[in-house]
N, C-alpha and C. Protein backbone atom coordinates (compact mmCIF):
# COMPACT_ATOMS: atom_id res chain seq x y z
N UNK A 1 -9.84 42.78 17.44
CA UNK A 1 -10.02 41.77 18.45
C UNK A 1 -10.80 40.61 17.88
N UNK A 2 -11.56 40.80 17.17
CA UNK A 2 -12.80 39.78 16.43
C UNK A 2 -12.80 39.81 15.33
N UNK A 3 -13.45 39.09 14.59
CA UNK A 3 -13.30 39.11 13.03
C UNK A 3 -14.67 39.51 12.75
N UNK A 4 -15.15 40.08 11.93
CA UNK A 4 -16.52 40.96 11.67
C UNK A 4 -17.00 39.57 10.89
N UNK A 5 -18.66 39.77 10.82
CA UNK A 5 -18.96 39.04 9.83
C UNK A 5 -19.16 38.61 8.81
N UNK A 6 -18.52 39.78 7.69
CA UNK A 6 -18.26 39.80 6.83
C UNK A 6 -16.66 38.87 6.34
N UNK A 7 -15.64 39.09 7.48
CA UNK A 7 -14.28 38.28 7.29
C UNK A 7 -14.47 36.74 7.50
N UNK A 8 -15.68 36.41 8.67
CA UNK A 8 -16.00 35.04 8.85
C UNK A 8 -16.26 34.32 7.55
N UNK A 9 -17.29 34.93 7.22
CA UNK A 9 -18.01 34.52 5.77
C UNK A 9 -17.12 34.33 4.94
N UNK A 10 -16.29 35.30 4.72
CA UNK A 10 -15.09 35.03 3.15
C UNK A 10 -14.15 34.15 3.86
N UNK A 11 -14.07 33.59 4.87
CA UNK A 11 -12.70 32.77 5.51
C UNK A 11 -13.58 31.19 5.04
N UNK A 12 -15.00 31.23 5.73
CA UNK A 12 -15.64 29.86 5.11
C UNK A 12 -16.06 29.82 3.60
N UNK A 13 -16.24 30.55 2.92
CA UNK A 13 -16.99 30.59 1.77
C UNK A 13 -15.38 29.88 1.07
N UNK A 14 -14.09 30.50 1.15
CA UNK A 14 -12.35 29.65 0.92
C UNK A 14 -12.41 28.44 1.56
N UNK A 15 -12.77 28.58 2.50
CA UNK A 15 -12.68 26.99 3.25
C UNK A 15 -13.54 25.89 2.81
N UNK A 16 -14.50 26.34 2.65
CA UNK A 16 -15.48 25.09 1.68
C UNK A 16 -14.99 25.09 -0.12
N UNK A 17 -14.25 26.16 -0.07
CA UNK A 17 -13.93 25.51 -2.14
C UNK A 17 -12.96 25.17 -1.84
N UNK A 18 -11.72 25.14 -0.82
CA UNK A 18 -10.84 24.30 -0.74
C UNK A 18 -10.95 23.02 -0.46
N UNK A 19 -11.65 22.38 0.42
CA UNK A 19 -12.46 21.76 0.71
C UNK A 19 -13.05 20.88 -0.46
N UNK A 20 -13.52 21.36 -1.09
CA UNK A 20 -14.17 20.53 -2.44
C UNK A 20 -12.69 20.30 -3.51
N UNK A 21 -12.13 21.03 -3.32
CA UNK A 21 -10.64 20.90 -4.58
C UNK A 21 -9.98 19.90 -3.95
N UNK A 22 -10.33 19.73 -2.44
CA UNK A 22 -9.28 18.55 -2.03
C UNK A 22 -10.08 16.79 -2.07
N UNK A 23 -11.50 17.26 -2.38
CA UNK A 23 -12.40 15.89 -2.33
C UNK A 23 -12.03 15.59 -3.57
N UNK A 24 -12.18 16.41 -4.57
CA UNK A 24 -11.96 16.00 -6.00
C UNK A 24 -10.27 15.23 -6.29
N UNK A 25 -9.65 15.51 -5.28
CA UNK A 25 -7.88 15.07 -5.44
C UNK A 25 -8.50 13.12 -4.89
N UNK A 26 -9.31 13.29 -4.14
CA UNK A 26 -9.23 11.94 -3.86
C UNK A 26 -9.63 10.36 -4.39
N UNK A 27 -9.11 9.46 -4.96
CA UNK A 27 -8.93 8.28 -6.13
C UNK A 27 -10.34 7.17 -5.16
N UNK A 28 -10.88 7.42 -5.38
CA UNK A 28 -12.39 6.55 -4.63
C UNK A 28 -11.97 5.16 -5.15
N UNK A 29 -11.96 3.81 -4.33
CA UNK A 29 -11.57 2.74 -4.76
C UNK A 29 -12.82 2.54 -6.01
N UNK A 30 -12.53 1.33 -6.46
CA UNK A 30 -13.96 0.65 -6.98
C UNK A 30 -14.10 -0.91 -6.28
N UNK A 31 -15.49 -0.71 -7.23
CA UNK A 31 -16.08 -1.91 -6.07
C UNK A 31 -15.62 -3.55 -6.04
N UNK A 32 -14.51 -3.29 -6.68
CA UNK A 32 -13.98 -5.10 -6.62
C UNK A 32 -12.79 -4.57 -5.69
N UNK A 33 -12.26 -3.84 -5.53
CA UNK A 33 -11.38 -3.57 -4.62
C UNK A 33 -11.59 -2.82 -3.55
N UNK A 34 -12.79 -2.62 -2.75
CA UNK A 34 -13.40 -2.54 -1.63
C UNK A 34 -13.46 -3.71 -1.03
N UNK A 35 -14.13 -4.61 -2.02
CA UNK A 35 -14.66 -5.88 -1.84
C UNK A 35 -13.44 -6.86 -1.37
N UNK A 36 -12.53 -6.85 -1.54
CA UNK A 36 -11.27 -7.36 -1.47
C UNK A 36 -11.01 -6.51 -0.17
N UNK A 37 -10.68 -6.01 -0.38
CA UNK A 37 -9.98 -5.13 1.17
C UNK A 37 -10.40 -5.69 2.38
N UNK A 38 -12.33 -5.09 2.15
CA UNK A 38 -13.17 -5.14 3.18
C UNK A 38 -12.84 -7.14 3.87
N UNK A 39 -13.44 -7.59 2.96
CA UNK A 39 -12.80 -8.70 3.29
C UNK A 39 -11.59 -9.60 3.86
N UNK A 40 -10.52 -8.87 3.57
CA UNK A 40 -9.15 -8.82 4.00
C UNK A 40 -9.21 -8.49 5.54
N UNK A 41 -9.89 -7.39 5.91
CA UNK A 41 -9.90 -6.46 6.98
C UNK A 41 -10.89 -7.89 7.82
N UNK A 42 -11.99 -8.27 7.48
CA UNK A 42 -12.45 -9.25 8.24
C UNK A 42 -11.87 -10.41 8.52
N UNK A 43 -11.41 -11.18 7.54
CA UNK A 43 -10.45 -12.66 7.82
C UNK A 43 -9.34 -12.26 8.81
N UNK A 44 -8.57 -11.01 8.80
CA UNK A 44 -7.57 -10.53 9.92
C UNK A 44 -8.24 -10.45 10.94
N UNK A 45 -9.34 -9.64 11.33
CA UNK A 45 -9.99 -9.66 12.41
C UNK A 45 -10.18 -10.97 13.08
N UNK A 46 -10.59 -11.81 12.16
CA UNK A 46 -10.91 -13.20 12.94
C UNK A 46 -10.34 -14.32 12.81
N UNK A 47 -8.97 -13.67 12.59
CA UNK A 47 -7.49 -14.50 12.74
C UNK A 47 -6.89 -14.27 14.13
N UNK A 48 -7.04 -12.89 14.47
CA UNK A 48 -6.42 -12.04 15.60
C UNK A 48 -7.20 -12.28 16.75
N UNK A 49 -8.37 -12.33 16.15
CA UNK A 49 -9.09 -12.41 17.56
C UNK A 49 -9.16 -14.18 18.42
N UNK A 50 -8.94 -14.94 16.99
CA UNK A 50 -8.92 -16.62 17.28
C UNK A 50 -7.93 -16.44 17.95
N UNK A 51 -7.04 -16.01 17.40
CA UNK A 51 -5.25 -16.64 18.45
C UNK A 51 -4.98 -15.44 19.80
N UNK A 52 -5.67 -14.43 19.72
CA UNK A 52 -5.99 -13.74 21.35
C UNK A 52 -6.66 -14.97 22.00
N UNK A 53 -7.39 -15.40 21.58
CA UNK A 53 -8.74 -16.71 22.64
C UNK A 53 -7.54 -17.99 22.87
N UNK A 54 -7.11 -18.36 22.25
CA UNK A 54 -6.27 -19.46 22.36
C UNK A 54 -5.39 -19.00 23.32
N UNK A 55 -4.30 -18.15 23.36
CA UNK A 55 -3.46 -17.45 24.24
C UNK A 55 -4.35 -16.93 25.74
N UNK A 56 -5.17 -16.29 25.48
CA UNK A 56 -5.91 -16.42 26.42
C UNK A 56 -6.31 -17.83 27.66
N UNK A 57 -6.93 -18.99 26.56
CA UNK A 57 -7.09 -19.83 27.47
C UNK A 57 -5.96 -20.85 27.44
N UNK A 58 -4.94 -20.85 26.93
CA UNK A 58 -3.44 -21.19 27.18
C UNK A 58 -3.17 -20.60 29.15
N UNK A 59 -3.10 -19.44 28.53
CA UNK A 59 -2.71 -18.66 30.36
C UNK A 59 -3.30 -18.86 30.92
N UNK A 60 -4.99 -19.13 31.25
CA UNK A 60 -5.93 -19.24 31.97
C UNK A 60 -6.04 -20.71 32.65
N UNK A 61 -5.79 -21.66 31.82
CA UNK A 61 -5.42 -22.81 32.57
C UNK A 61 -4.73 -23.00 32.79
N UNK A 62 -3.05 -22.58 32.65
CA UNK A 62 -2.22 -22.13 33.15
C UNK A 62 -2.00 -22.01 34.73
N UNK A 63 -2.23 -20.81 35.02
CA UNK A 63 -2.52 -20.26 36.18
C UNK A 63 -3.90 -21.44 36.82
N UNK A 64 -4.80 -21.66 36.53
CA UNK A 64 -5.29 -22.59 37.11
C UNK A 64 -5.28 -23.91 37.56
N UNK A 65 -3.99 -24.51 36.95
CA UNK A 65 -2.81 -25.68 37.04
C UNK A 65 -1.68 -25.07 38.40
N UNK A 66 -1.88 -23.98 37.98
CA UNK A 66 -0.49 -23.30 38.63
C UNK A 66 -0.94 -23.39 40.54
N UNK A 67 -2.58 -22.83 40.45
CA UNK A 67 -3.19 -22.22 41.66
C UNK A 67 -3.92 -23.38 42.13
C-alpha cells in the first residue's frame, strides 16, 4: 500500500543524480549573449507596450467623439 522508507530514500537518492545528469546536459548562455537577449526582451517590451497605449488612446477618444 505504501512505500517503506527505505524505497522512498532510493527513489530520491535516483531522482537527485538524475537530476544533476540533466543540469550538466544544459549549454548555460555566456555573458555577451544574455546581454543581447536580455536586452532584446526589453526593447520588445517597450515596443508592445508603446503601441498597446497608442491603440488604447486611439479607441478611447474614439468612443469619446462617438459618446
Amino acid at each position: 500500500m505504501g512505500e517503506t522508507n527505505n524505497e522512498s530514500s532510493v527513489i530520491k537518492k535516483s531522482w537527485i543524480k538524475e537530476l544533476k545528469g540533466e543540469f550538466k546536459k544544459i549549454i548555460w548562455p555566456d555573458k555577451e549573449s544574455l546581454v543581447k537577449q536580455t536586452a532584446l526582451v526589453l526593447f520588445i517590451s517597450v515596443l508592445l507596450g508603446t503601441i498597446i497605449y497608442v491603440i488604447d488612446l486611439v479607441f478611447s477618444n474614439g468612443a469619446k467623439f462617438l459618446f
